[in-house]
Every structure is written in structure tokens, then in C-alpha cells.
PDB file of N, CA and C in Angstrom:
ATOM      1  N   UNK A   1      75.361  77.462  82.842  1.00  0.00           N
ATOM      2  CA  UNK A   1      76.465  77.951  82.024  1.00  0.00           C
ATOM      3  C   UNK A   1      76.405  79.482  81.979  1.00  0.00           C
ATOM      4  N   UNK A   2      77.504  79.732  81.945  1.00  0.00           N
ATOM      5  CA  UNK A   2      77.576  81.471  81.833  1.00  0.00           C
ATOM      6  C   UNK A   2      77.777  82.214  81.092  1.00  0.00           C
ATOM      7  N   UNK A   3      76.893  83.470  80.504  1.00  0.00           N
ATOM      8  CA  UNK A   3      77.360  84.025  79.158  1.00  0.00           C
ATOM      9  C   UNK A   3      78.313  85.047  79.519  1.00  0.00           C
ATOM     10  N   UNK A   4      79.193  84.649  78.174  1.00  0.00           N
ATOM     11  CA  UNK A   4      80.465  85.340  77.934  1.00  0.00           C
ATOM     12  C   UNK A   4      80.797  86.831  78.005  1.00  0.00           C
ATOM     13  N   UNK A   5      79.443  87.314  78.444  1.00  0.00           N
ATOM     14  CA  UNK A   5      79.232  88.772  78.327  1.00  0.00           C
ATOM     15  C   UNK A   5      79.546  88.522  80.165  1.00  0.00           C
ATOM     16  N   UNK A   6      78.584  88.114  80.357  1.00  0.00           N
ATOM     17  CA  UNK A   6      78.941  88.191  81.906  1.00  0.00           C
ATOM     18  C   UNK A   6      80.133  87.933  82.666  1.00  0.00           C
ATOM     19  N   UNK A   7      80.606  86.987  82.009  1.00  0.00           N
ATOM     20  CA  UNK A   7      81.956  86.444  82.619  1.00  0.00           C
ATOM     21  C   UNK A   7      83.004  87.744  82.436  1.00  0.00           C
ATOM     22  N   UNK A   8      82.969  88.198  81.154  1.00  0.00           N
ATOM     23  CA  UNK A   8      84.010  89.475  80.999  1.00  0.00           C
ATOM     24  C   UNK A   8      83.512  90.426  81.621  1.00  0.00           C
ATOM     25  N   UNK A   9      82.307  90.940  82.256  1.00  0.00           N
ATOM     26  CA  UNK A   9      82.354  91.836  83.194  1.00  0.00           C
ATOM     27  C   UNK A   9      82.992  91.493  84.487  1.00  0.00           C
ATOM     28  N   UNK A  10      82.514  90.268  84.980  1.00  0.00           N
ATOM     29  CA  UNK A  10      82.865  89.810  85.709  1.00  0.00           C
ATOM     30  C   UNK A  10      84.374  89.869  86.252  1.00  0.00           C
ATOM     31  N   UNK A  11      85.245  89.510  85.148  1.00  0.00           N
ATOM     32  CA  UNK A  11      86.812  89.945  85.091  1.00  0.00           C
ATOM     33  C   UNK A  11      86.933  91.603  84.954  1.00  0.00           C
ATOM     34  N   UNK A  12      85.888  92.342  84.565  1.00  0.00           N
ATOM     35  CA  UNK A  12      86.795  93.705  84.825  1.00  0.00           C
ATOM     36  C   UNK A  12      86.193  94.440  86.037  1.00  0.00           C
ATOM     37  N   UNK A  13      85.346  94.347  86.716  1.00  0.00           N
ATOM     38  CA  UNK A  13      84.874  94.247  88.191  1.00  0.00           C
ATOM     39  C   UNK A  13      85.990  93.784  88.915  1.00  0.00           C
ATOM     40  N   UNK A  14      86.236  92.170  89.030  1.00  0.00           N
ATOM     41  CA  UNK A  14      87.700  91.877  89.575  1.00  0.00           C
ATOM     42  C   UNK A  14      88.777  92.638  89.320  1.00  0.00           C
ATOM     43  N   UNK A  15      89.076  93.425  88.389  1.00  0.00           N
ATOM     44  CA  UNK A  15      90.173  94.436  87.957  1.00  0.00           C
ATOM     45  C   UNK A  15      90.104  95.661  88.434  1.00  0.00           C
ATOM     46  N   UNK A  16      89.251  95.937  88.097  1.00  0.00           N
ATOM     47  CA  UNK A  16      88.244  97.121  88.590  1.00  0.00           C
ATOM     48  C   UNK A  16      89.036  97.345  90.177  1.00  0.00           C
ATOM     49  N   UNK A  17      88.430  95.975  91.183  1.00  0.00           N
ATOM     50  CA  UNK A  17      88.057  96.203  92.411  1.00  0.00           C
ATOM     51  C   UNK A  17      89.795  96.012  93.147  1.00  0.00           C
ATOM     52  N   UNK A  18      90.312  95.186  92.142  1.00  0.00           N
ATOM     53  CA  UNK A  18      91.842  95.113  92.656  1.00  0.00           C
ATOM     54  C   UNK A  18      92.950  95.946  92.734  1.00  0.00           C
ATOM     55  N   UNK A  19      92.804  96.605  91.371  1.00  0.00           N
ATOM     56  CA  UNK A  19      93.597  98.061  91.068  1.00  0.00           C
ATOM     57  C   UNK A  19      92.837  98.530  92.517  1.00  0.00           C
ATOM     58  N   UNK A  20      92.326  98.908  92.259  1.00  0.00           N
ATOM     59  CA  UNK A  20      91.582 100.130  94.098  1.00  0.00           C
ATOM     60  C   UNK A  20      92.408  99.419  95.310  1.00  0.00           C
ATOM     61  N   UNK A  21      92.827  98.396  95.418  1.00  0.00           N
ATOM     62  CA  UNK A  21      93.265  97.604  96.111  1.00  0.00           C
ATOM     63  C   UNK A  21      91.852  97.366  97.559  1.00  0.00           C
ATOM     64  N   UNK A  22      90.512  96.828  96.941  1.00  0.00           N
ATOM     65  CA  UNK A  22      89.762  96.619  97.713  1.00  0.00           C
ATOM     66  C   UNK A  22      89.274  95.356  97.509  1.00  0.00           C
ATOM     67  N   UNK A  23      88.793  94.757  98.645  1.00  0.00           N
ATOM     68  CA  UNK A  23      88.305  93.463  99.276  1.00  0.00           C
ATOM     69  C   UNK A  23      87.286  93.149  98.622  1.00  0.00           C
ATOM     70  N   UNK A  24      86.325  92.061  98.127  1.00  0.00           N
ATOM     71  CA  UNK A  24      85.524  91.742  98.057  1.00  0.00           C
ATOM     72  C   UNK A  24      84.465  92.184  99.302  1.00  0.00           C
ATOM     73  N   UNK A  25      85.082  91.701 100.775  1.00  0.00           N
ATOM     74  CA  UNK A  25      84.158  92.455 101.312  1.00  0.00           C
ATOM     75  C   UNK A  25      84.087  93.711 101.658  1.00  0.00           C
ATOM     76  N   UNK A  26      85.200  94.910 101.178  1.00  0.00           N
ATOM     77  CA  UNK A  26      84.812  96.066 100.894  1.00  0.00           C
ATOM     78  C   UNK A  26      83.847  96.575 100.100  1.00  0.00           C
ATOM     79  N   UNK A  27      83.647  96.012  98.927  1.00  0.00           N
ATOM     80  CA  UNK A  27      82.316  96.178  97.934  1.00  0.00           C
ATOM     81  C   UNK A  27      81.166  95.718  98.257  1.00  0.00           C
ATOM     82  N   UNK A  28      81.124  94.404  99.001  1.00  0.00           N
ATOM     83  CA  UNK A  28      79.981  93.915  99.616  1.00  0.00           C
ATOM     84  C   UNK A  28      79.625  94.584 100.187  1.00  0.00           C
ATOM     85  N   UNK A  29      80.074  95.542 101.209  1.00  0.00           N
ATOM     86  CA  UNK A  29      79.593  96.332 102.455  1.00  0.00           C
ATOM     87  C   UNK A  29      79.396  97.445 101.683  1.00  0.00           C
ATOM     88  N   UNK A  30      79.760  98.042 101.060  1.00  0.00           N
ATOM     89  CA  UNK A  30      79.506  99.593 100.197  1.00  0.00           C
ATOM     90  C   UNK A  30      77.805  99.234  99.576  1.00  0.00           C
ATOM     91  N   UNK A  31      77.326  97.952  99.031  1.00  0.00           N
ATOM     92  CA  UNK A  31      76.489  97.639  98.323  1.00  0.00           C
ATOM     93  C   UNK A  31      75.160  96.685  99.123  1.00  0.00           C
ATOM     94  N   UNK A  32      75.735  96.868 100.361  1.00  0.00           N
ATOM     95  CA  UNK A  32      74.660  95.971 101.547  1.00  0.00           C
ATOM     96  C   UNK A  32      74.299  94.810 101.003  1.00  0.00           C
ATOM     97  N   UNK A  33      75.656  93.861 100.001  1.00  0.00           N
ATOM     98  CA  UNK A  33      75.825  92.480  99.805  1.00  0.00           C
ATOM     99  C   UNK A  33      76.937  91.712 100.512  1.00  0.00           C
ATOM    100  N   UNK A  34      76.482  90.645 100.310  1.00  0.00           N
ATOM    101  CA  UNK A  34      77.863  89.309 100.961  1.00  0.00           C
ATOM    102  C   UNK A  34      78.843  89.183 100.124  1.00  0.00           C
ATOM    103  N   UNK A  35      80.079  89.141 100.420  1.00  0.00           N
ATOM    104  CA  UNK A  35      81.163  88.978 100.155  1.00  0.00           C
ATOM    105  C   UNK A  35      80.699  87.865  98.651  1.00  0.00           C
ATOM    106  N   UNK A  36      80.150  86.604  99.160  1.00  0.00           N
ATOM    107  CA  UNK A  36      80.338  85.873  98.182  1.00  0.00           C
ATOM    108  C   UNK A  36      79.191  86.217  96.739  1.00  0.00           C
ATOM    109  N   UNK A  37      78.015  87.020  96.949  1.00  0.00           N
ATOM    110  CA  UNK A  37      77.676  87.956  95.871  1.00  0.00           C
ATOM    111  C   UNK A  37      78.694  88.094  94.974  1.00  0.00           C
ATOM    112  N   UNK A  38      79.551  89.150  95.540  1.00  0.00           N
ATOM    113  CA  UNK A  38      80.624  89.827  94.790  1.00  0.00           C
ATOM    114  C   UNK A  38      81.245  88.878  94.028  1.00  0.00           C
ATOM    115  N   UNK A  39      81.347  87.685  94.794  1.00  0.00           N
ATOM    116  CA  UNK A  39      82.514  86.093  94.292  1.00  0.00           C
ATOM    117  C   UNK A  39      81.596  85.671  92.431  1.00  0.00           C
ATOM    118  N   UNK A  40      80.045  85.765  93.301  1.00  0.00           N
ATOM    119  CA  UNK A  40      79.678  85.176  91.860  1.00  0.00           C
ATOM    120  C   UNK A  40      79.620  86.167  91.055  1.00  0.00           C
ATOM    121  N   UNK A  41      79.467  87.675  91.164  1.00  0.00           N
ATOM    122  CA  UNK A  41      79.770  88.950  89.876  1.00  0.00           C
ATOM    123  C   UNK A  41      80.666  88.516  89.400  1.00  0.00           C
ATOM    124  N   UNK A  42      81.844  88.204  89.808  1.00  0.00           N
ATOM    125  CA  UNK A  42      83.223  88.231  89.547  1.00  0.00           C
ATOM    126  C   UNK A  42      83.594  86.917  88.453  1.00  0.00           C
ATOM    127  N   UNK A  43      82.702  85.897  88.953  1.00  0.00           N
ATOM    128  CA  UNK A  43      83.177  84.513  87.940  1.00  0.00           C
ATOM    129  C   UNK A  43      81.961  84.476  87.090  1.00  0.00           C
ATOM    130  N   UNK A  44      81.399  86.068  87.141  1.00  0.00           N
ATOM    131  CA  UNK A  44      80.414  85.663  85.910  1.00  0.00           C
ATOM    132  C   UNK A  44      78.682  84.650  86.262  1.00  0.00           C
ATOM    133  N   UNK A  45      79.122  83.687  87.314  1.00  0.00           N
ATOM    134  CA  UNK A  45      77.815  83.322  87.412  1.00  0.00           C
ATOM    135  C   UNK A  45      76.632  83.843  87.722  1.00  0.00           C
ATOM    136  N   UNK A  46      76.470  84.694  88.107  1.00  0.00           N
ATOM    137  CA  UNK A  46      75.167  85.853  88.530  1.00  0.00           C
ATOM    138  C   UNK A  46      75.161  86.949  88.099  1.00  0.00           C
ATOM    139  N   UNK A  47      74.505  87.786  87.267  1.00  0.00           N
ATOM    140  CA  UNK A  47      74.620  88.554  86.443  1.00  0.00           C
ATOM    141  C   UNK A  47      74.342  89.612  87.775  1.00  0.00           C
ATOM    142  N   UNK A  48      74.891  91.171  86.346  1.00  0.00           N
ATOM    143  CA  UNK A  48      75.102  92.324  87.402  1.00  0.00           C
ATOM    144  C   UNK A  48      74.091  93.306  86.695  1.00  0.00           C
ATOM    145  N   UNK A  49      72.869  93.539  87.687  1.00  0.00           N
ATOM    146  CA  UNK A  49      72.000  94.537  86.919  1.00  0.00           C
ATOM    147  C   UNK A  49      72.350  95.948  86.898  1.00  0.00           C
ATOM    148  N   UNK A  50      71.833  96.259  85.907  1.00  0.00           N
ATOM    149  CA  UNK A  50      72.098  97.633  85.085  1.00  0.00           C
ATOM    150  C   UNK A  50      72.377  98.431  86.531  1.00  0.00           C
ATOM    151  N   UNK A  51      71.176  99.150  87.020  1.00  0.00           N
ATOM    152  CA  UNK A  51      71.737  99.790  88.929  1.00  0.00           C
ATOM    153  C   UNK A  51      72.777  99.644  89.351  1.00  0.00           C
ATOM    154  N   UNK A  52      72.623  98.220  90.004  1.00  0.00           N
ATOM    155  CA  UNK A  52      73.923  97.821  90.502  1.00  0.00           C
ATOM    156  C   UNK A  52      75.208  97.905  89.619  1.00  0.00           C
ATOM    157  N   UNK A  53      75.263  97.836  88.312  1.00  0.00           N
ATOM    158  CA  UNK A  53      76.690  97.849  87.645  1.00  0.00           C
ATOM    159  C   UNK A  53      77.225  99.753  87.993  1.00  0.00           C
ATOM    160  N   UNK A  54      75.462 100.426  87.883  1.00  0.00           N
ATOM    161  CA  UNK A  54      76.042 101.555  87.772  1.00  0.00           C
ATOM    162  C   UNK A  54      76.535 102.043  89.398  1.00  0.00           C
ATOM    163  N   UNK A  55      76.199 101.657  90.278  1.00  0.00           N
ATOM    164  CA  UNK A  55      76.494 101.476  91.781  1.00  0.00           C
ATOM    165  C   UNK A  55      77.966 101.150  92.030  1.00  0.00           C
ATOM    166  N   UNK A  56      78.326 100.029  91.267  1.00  0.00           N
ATOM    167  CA  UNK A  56      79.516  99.476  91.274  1.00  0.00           C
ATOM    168  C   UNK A  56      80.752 100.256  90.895  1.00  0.00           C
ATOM    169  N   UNK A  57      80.031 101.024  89.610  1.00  0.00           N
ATOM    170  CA  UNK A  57      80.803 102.064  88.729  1.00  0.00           C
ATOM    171  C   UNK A  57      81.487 103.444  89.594  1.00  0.00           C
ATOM    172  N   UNK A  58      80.372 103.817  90.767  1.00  0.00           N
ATOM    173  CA  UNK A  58      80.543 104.808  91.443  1.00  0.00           C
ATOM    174  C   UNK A  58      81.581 104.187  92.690  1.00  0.00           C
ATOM    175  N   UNK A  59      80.903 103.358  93.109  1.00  0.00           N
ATOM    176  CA  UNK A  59      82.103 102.629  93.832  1.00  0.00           C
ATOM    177  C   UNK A  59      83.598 102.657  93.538  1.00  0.00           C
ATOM    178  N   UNK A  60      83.745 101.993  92.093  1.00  0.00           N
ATOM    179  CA  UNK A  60      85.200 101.947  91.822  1.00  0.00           C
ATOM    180  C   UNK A  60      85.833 103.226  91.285  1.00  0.00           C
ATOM    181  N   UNK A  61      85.110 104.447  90.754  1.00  0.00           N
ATOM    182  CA  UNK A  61      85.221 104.948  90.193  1.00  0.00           C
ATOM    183  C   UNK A  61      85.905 104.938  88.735  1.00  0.00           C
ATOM    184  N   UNK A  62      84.906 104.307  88.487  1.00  0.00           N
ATOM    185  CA  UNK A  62      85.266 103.722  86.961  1.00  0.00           C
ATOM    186  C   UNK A  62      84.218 104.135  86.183  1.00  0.00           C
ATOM    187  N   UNK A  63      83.841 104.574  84.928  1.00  0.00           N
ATOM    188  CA  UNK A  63      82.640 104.875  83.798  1.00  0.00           C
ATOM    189  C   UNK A  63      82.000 103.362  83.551  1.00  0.00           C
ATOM    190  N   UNK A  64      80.502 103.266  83.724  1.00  0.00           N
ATOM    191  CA  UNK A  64      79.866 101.957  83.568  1.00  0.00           C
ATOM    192  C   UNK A  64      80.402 101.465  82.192  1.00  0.00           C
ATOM    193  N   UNK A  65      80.594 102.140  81.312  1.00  0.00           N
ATOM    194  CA  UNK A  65      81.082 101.505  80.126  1.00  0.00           C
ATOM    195  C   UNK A  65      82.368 100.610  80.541  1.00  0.00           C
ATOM    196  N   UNK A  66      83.281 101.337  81.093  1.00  0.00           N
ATOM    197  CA  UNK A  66      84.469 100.064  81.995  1.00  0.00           C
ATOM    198  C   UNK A  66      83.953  99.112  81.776  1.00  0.00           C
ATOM    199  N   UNK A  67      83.107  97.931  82.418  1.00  0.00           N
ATOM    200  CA  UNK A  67      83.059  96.653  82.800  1.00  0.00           C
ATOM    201  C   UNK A  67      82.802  96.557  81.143  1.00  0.00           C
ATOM    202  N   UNK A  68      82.580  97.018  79.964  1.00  0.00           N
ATOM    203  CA  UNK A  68      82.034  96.659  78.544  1.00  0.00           C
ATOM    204  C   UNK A  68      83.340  96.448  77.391  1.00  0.00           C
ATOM    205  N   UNK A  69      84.659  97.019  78.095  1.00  0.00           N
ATOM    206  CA  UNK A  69      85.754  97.523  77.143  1.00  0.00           C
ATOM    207  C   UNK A  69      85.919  95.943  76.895  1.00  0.00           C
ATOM    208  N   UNK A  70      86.813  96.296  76.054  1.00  0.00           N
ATOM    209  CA  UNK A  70      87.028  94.976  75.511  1.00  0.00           C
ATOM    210  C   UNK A  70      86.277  94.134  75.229  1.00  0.00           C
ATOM    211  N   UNK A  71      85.064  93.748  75.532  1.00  0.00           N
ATOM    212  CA  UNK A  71      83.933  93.321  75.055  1.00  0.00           C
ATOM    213  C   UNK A  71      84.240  92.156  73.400  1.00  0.00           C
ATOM    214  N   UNK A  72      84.478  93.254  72.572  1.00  0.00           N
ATOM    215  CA  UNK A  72      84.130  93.090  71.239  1.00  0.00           C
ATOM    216  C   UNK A  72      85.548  92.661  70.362  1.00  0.00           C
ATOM    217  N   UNK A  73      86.684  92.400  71.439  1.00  0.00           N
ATOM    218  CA  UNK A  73      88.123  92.527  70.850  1.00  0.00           C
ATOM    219  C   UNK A  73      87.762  91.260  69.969  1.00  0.00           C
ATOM    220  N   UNK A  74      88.712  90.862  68.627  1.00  0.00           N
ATOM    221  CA  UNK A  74      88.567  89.473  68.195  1.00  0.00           C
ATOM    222  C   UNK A  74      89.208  88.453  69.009  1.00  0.00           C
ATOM    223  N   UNK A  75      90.239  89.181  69.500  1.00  0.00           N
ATOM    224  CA  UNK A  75      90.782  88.049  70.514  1.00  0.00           C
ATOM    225  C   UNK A  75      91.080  88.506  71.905  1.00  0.00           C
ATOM    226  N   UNK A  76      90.259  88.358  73.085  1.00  0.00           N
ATOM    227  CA  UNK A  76      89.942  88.646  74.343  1.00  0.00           C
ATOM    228  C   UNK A  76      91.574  88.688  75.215  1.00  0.00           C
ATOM    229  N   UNK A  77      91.646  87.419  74.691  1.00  0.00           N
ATOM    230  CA  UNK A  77      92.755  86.952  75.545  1.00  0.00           C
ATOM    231  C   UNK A  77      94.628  87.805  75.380  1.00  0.00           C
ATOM    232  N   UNK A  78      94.215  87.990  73.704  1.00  0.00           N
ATOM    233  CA  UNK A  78      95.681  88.807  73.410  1.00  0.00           C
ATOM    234  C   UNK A  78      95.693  89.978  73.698  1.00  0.00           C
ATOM    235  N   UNK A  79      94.310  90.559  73.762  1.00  0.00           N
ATOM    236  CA  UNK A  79      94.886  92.198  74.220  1.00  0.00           C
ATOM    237  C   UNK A  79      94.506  92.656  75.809  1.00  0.00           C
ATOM    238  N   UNK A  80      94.462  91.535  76.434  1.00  0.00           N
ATOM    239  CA  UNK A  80      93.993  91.685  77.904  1.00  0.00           C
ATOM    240  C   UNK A  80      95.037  92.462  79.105  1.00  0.00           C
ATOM    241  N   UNK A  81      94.832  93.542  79.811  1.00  0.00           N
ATOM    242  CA  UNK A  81      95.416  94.521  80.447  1.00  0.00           C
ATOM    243  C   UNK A  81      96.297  93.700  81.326  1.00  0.00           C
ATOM    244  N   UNK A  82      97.615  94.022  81.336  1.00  0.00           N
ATOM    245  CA  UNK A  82      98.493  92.989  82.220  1.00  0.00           C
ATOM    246  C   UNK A  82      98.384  93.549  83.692  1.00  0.00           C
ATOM    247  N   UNK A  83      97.356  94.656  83.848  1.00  0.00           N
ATOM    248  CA  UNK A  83      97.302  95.543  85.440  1.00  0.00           C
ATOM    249  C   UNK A  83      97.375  94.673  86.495  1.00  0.00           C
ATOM    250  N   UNK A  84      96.507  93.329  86.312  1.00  0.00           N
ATOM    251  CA  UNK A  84      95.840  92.529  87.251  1.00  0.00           C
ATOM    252  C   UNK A  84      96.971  91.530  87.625  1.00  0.00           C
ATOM    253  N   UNK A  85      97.748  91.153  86.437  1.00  0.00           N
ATOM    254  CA  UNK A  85      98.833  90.526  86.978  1.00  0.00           C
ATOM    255  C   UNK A  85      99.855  91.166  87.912  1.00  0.00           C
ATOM    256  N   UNK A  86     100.204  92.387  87.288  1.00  0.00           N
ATOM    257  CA  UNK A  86     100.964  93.328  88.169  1.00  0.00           C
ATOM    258  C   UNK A  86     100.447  93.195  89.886  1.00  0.00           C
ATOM    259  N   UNK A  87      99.505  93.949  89.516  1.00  0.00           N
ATOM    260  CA  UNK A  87      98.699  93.893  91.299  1.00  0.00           C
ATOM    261  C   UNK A  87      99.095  92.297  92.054  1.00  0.00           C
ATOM    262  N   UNK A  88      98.351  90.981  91.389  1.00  0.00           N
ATOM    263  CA  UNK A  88      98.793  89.673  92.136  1.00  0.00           C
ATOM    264  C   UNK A  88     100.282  89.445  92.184  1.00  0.00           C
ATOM    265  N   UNK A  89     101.210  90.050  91.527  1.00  0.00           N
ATOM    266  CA  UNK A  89     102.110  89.303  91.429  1.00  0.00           C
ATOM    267  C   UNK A  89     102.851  90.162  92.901  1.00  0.00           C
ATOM    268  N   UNK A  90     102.810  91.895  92.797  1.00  0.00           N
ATOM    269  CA  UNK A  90     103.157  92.778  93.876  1.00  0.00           C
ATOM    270  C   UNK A  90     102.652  92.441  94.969  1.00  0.00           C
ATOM    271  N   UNK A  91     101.507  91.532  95.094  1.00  0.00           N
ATOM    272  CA  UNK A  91     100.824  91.098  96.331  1.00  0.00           C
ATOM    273  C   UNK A  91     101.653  90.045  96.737  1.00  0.00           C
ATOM    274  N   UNK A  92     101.756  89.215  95.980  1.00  0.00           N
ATOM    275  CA  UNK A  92     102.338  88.008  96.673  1.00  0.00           C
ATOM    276  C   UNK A  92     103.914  87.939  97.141  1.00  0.00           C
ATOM    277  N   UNK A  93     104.622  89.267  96.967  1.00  0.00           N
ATOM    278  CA  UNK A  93     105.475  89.610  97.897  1.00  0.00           C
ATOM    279  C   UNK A  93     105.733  89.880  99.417  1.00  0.00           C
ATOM    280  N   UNK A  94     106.430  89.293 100.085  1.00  0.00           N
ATOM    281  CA  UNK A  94     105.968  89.374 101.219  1.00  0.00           C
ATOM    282  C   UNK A  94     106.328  90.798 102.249  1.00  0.00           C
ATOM    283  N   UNK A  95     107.611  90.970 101.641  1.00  0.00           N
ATOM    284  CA  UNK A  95     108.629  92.056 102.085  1.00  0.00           C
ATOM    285  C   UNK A  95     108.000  93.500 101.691  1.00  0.00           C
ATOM    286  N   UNK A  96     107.690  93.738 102.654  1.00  0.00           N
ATOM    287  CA  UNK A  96     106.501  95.376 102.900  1.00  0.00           C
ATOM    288  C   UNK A  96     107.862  96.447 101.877  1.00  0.00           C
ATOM    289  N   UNK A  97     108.715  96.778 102.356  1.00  0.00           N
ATOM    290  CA  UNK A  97     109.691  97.292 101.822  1.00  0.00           C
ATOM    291  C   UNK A  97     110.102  97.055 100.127  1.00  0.00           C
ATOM    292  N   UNK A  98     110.252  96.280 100.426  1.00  0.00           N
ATOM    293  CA  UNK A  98     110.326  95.475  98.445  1.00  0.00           C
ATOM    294  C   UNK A  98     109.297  96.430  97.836  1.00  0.00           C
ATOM    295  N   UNK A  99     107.653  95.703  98.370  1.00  0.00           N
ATOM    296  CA  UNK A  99     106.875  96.505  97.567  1.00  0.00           C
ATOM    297  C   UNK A  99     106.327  98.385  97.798  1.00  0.00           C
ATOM    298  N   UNK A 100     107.296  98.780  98.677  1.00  0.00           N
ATOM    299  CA  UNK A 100     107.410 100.281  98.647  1.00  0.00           C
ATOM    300  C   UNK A 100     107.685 100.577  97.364  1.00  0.00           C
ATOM    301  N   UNK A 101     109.193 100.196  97.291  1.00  0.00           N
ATOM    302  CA  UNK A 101     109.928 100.377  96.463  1.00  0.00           C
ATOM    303  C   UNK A 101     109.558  99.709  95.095  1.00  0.00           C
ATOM    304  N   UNK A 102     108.705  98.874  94.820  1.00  0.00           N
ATOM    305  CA  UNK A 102     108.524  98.540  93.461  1.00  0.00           C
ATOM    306  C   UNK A 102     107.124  99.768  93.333  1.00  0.00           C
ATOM    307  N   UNK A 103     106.190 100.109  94.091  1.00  0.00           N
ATOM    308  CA  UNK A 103     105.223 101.315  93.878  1.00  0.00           C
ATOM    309  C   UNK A 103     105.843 102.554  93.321  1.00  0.00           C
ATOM    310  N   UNK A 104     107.040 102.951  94.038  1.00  0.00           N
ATOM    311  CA  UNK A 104     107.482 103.940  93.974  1.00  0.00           C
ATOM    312  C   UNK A 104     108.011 103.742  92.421  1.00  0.00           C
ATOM    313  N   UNK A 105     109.390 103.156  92.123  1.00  0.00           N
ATOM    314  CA  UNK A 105     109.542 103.200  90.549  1.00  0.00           C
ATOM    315  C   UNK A 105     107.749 103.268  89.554  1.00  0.00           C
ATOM    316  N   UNK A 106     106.804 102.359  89.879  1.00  0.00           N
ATOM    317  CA  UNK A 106     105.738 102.405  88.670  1.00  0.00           C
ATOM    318  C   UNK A 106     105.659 103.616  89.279  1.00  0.00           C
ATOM    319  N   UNK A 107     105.324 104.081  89.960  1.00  0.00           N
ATOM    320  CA  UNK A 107     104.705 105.643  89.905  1.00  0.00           C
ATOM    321  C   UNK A 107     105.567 106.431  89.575  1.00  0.00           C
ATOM    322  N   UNK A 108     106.913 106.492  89.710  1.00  0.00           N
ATOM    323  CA  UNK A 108     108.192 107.261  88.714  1.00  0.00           C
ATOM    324  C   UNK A 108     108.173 107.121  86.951  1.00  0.00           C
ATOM    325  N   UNK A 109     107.919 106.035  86.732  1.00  0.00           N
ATOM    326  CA  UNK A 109     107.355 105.415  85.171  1.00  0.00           C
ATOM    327  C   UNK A 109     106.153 105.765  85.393  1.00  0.00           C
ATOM    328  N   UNK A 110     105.394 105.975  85.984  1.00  0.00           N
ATOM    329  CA  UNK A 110     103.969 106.276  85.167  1.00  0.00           C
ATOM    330  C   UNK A 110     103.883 108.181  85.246  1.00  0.00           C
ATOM    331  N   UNK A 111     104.279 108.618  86.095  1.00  0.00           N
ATOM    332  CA  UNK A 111     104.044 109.990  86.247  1.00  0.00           C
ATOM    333  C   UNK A 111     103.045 110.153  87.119  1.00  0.00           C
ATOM    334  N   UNK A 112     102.601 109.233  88.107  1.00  0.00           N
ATOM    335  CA  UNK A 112     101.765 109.728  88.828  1.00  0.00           C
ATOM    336  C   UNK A 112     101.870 109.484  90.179  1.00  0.00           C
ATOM    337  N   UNK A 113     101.231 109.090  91.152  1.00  0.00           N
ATOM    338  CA  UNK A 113     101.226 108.784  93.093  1.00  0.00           C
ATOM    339  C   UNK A 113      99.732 108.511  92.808  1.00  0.00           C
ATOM    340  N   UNK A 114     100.263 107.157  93.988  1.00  0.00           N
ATOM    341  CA  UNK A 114      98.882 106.425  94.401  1.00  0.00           C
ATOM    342  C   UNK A 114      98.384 107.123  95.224  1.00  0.00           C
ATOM    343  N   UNK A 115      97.476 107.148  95.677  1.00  0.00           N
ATOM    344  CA  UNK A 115      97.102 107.840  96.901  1.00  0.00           C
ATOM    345  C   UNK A 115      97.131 106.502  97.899  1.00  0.00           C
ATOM    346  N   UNK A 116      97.616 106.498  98.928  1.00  0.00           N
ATOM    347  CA  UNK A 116      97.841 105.612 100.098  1.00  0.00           C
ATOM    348  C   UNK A 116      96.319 105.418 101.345  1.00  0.00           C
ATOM    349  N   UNK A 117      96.073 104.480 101.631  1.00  0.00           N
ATOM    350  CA  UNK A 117      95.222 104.484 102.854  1.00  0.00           C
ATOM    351  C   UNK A 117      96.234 104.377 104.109  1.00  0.00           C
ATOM    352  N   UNK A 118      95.764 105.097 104.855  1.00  0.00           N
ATOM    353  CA  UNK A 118      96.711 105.391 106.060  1.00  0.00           C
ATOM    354  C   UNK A 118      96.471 105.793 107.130  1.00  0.00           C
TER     355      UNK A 118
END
């Protein structure tokens, strides 16, 4: 069974690593682990040591405290970042064009530019 501490890192690692728009086995290879490592960080079953979280941290460029936010909310589930849905839902579009154009408006609403791999 998995503690609840772990599992919610676990989900902001997955958040973490998706916003970046990177692979499981992109992190695996940054960290000279297997893809499915990353699988069990992610669902919580294998815990993530202190190093490695802070490894991870540099990786995503995220503050190790990241994987801790929310942590302590009373209710996990109501104030949970809708980022991750955004990202799956823009993914599962198929039309390259569509999702130009849906990047471009959030980054018009947000005030900022992604930076692109290219």
C-alpha cells in the first residue's frame, strides 16, 4: 500500500514532467533510470529519495518544495491545478494546427511564450 505522501508527489512529478512536455523516458535518461522507475515515482509506489527528488527538481526546474505543495490542503482533490488536464486534453488533439492555435491564445491570456523544441 502506498503512503499518501508519496502518491501526491508522485502526481506532481507527473505534472511537473508534463507541463515540460517530457517523456517519462526523457527523465529516465537525464537520471540513468528506466522509464518504468519513473512509472512507479509517478503512481506513488516507490518512493523518491531526498537526492533524487532534488535531481528531479533540477531536471524539471521546479523548487524541491514543488512535489510538497499541496500536501496539507483539507481537501486535495478541490483545489487541485487543472494544468494537467489542460496539457492531456491539448494532447489528445490530433490536428497539429488546432493546437498551434490553442498555445498561442493561452500564451496571449497568460502573458507569456513557451519556449518551443525545434
Amino acid at each position: 500500500m502506498s503512503h499518501p505522501v508519496d502518491v501526491h508527489v508522485g502526481r506532481r512529478l507527473k505534472q511537473a514532467r508534463t507541463l515540460r512536455r517530457q517523456s517519462q523516458t526523457d527523465v529516465a535518461r537525464e537520471l540513468k533510470l528506466s522509464f518504468q522507475q519513473i512509472q512507479k515515482y509517478e503512481i506513488g509506489s516507490n518512493r523518491i529519495a531526498a537526492s533524487r527528488l532534488h535531481e528531479l527538481a533540477r531536471i524539471l526546474d521546479v523548487t524541491p518544495g514543488y512535489f510538497f505543495e499541496g500536501l496539507d490542503d483539507d481537501n486535495p482533490e478541490a483545489s487541485n491545478d487543472p494544468s494537467l488536464d489542460i496539457v492531456n486534453a491539448i494532447g489528445s488533439i490530433k490536428d497539429d494546427a488546432v493546437k498551434a492555435r490553442i498555445l498561442t491564445f493561452i500564451e496571449d491570456v497568460a502573458g507569456v511564450t513557451v519556449a518551443r523544441k525545434g
